[in-house]
C-alpha atoms as a PDB file:
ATOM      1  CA  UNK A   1     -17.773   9.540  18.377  1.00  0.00           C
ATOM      2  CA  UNK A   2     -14.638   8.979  20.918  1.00  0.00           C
ATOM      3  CA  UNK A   3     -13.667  11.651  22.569  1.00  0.00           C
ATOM      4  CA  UNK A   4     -10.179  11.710  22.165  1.00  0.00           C
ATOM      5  CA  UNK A   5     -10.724  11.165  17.629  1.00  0.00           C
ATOM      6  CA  UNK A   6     -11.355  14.313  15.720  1.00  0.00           C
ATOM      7  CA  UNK A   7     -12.093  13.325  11.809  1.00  0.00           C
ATOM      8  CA  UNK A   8     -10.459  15.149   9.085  1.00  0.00           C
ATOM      9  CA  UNK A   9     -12.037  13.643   6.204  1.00  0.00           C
ATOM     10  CA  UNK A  10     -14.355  11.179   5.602  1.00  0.00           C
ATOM     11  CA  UNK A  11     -14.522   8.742   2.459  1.00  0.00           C
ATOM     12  CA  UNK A  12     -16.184  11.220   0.191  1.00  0.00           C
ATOM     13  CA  UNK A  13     -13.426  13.937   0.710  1.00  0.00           C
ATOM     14  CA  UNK A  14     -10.630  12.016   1.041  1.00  0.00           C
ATOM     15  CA  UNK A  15     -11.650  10.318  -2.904  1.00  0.00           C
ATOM     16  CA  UNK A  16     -11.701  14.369  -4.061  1.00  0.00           C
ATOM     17  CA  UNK A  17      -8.427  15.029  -2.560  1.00  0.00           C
ATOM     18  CA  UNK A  18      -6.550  11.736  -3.984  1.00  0.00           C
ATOM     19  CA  UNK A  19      -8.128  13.099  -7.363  1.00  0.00           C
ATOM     20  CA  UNK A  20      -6.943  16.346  -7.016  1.00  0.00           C
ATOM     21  CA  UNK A  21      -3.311  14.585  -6.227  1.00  0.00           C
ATOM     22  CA  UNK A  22      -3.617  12.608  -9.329  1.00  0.00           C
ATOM     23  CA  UNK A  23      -4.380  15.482 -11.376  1.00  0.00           C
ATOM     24  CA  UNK A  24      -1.412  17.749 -10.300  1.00  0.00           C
ATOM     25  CA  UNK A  25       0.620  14.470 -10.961  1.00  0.00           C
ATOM     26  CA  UNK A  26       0.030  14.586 -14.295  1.00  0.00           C
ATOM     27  CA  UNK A  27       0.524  18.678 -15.140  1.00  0.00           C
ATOM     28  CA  UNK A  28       3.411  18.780 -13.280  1.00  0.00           C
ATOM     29  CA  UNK A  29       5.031  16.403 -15.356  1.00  0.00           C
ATOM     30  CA  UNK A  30       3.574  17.762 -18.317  1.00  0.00           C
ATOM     31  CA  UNK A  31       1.532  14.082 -19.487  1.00  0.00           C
ATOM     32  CA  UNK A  32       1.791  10.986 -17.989  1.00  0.00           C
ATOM     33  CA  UNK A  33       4.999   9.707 -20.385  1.00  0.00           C
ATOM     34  CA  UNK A  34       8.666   8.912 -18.385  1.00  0.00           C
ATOM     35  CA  UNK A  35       6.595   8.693 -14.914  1.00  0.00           C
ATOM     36  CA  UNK A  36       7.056   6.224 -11.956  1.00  0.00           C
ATOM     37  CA  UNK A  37       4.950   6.054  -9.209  1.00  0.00           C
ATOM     38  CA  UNK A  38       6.604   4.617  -5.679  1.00  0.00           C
ATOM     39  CA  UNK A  39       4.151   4.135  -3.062  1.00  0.00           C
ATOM     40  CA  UNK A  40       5.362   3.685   0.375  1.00  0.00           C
ATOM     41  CA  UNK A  41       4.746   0.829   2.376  1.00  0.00           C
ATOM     42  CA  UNK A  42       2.101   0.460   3.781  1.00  0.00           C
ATOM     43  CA  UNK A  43      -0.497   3.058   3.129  1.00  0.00           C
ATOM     44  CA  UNK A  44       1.220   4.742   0.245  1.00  0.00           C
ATOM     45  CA  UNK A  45       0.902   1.719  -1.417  1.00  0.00           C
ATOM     46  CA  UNK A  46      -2.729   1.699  -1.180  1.00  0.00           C
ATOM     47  CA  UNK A  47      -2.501   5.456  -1.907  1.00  0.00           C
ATOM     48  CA  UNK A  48      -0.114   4.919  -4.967  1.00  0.00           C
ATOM     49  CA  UNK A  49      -2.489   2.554  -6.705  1.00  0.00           C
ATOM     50  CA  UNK A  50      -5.204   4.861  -6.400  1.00  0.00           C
ATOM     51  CA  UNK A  51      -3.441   7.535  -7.730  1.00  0.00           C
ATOM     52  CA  UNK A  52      -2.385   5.495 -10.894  1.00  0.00           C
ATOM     53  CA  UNK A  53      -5.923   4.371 -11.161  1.00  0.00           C
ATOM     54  CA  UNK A  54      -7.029   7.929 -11.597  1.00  0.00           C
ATOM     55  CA  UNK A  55      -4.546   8.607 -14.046  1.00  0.00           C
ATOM     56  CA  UNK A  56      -5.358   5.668 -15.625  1.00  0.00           C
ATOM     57  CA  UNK A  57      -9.158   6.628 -15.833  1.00  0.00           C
ATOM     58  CA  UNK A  58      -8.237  10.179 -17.180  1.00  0.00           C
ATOM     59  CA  UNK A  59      -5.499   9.464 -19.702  1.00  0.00           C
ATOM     60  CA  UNK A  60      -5.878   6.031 -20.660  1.00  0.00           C
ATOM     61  CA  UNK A  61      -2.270   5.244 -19.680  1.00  0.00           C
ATOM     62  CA  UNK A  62      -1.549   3.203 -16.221  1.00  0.00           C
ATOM     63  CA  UNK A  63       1.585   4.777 -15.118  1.00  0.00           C
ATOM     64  CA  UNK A  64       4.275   2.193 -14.179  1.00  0.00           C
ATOM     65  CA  UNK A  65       3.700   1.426 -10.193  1.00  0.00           C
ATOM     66  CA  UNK A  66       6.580   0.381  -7.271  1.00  0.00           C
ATOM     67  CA  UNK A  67       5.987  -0.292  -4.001  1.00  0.00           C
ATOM     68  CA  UNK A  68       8.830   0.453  -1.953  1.00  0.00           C
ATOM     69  CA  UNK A  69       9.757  -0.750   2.149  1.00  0.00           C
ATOM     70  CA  UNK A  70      11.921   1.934   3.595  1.00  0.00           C
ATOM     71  CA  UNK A  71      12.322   0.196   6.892  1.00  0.00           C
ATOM     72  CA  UNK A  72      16.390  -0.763   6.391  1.00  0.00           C
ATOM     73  CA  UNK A  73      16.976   2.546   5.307  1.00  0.00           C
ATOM     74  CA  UNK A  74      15.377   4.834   8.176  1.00  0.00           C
ATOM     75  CA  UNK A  75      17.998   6.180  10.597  1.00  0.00           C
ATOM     76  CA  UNK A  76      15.224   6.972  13.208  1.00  0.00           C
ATOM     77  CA  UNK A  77      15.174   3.066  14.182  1.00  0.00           C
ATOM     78  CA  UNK A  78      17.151   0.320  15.683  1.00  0.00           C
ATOM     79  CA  UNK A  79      18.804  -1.909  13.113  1.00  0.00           C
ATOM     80  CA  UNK A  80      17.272  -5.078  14.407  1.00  0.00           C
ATOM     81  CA  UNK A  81      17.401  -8.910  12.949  1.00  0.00           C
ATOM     82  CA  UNK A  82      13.962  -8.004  11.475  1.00  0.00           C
ATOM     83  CA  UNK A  83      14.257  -4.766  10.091  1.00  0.00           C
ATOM     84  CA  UNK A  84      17.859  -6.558   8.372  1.00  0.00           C
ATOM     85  CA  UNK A  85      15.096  -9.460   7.202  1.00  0.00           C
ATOM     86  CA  UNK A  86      12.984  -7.250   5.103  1.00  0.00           C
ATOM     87  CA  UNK A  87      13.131  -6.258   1.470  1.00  0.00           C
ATOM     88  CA  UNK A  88      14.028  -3.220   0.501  1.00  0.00           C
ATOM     89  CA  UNK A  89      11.536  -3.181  -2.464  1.00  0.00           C
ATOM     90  CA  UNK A  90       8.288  -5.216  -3.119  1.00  0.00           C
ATOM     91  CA  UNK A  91       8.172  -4.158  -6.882  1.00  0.00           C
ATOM     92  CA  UNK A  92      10.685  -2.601  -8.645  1.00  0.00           C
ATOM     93  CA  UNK A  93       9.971  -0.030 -11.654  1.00  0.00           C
ATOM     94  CA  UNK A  94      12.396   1.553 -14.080  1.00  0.00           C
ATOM     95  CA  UNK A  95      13.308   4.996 -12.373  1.00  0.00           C
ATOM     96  CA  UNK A  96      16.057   5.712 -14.970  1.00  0.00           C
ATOM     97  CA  UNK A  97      15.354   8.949 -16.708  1.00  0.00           C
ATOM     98  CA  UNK A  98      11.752   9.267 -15.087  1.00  0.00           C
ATOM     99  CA  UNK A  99       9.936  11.844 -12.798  1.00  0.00           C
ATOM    100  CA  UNK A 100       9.318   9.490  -9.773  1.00  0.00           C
ATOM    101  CA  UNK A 101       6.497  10.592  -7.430  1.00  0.00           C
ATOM    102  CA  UNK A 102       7.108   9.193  -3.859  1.00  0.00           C
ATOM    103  CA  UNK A 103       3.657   8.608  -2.222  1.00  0.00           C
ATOM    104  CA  UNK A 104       2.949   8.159   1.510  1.00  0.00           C
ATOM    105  CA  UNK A 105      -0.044   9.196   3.659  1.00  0.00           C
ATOM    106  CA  UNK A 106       1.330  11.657   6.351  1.00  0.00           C
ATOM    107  CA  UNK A 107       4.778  13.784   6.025  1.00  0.00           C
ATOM    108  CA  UNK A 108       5.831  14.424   9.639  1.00  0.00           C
ATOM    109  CA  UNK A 109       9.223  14.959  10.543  1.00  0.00           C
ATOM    110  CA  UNK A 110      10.371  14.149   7.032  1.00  0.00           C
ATOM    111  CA  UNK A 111      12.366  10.844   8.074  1.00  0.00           C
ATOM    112  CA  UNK A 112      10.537   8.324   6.215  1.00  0.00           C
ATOM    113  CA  UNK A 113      11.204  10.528   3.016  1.00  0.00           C
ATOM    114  CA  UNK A 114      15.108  10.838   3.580  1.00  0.00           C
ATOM    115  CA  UNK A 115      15.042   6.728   3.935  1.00  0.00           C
ATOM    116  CA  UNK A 116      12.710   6.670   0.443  1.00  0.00           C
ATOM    117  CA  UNK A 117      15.074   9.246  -0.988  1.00  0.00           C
ATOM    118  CA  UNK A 118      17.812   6.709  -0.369  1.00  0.00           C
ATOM    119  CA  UNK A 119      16.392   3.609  -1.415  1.00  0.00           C
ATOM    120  CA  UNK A 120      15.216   5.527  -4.793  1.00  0.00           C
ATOM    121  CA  UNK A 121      18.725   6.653  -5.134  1.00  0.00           C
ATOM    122  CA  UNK A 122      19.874   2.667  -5.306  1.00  0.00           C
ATOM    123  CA  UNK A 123      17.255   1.758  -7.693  1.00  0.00           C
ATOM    124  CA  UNK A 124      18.545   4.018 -10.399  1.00  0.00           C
ATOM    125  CA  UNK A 125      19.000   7.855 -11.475  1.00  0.00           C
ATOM    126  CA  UNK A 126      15.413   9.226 -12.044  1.00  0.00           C
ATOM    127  CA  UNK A 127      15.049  12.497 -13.967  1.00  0.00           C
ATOM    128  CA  UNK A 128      13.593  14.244 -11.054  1.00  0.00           C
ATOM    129  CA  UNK A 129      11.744  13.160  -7.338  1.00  0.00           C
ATOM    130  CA  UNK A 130       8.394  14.419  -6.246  1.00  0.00           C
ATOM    131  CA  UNK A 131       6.763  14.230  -3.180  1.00  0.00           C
ATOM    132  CA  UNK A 132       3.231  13.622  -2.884  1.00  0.00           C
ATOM    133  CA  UNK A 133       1.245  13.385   0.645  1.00  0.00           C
ATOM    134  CA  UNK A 134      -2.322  12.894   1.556  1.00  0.00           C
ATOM    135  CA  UNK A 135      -2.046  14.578   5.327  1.00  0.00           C
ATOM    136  CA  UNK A 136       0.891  16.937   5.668  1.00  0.00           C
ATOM    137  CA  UNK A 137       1.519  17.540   9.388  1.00  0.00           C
ATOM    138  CA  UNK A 138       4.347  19.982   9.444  1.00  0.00           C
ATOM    139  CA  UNK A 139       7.377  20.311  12.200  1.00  0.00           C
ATOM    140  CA  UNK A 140       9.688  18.953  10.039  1.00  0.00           C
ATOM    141  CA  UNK A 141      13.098  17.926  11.623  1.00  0.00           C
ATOM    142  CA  UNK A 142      14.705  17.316   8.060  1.00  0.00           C
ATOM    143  CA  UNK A 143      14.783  19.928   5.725  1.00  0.00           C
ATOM    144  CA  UNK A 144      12.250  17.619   3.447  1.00  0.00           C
ATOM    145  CA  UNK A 145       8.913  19.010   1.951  1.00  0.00           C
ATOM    146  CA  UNK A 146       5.981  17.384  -0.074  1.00  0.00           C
ATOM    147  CA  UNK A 147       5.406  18.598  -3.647  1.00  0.00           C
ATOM    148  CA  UNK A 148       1.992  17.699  -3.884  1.00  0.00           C
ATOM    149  CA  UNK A 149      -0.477  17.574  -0.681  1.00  0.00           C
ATOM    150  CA  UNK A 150      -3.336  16.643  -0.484  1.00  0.00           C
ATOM    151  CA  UNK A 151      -4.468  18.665   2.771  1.00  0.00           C
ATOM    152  CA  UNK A 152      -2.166  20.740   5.468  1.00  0.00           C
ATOM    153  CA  UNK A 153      -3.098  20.602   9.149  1.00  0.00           C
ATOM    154  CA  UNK A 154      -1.718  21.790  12.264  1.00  0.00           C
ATOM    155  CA  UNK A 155      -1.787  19.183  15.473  1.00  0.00           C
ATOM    156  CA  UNK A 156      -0.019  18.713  18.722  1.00  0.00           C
ATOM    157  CA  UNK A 157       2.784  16.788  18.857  1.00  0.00           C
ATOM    158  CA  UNK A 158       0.854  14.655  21.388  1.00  0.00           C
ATOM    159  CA  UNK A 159      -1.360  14.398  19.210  1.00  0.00           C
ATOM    160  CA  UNK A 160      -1.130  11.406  15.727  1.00  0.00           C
ATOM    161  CA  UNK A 161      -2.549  11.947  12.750  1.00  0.00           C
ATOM    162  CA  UNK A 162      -4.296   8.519  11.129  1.00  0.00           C
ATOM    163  CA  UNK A 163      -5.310   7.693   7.520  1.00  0.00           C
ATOM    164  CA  UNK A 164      -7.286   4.484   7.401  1.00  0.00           C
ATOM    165  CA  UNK A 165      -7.674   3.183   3.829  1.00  0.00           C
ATOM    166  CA  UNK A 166     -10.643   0.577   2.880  1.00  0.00           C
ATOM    167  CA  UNK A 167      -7.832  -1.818   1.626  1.00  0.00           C
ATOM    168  CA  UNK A 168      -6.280  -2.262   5.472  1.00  0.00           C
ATOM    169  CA  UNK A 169      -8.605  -0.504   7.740  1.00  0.00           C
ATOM    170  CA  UNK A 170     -12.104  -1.231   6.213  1.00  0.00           C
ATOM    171  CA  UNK A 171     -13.359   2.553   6.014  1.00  0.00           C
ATOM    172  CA  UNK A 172     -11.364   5.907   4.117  1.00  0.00           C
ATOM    173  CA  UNK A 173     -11.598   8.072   6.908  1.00  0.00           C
ATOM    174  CA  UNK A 174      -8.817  10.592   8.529  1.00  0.00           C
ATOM    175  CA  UNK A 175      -8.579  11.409  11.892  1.00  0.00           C
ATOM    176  CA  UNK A 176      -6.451  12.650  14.799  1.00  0.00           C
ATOM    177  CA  UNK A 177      -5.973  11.549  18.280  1.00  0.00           C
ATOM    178  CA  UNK A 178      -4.015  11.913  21.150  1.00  0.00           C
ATOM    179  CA  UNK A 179      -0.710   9.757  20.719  1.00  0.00           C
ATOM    180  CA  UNK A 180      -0.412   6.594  23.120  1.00  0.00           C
ATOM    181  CA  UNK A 181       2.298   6.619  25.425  1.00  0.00           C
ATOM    182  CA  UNK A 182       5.502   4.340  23.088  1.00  0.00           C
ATOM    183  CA  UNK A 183       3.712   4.703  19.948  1.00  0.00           C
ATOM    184  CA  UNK A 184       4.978   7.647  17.130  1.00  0.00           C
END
């Protein structure tokens, strides 16, 4: 094991905890009916469709699923040519009148949320917005929290929290290590 990666979960645990997600989903909104899933790009896209998979599995219903690029909307970036160049949206759902969960992997500072929260706000007027996080990290900067996590922990700030998902990284597996100098 490297010295400087701690594991959080491994495949088996992190498959219980995206369960668990999927099930409080589904009470909160009392059924699957007038729900939109929005994964964020680009693990809580591969989380989102997991998610709806489970619901899928346990109710018989696929939930409606959007995959969503925050990257114009973040206020934590430079405004570049390429950020300008990419789409706000990959797939658009029907948030009109609808509980929309927002799922990402880790809720830091709450930044990526307040860009999601706007882009959501564009798409339509949704009944209600959840949050719903695999890792939730804490030291929030923006008065943002998840509604739904899937585990809490408590790391450095010099420290980064990483969820690597079979569909991108080849392994489910969470981990933390010490944050390389530039990266965030």
């Amino acid at each position: 094991m490297d010295q400087g990666k701690q594991v959080l979960m491994q495949e088996e645990e992190l498959q219980r905890t995206i369960s668990r997600m999927a099930h409080e989903i589904v009470e909160r909104n009392g059924g699957v009916e007038n729900l939109a899933l929005i994964g964020i790009r680009s693990r809580g896209a591969h989380l989102v469709r997991r998610i709806a998979r489970k619901i899928e599995e346990w109710n018989g219903i696929a939930p409606p699923v959007g995959v969503i690029d925050i990257t114009p909307y973040r206020d934590d970036v430079e405004r570049g040519e390429q950020a300008q160049e990419l789409p706000a949206r990959e797939v658009r759902v029907s948030v009109d009148e609808k509980t929309v969960i927002l799922v990402d992997d880790v809720i830091y500072r709450g930044r990526t949320i307040r860009a999601a929260l706007d882009l959501v706000g564009h798409l339509g007027k949704p009944k209600r917005i959840l949050v719903a996080i695999l890792v939730d990290r804490g030291e929030r900067e923006l008065p943002i929290k998840a509604d739904i996590v899937g585990k809490n922990v408590h790391v450095a700030g010099s420290e980064r929290v990483n969820v690597l998902l079979q569909e991108s990284d080849g392994v489910d597996q969470v981990t933390v290590t010490k944050n390389q100098p530039g990266i965030h």
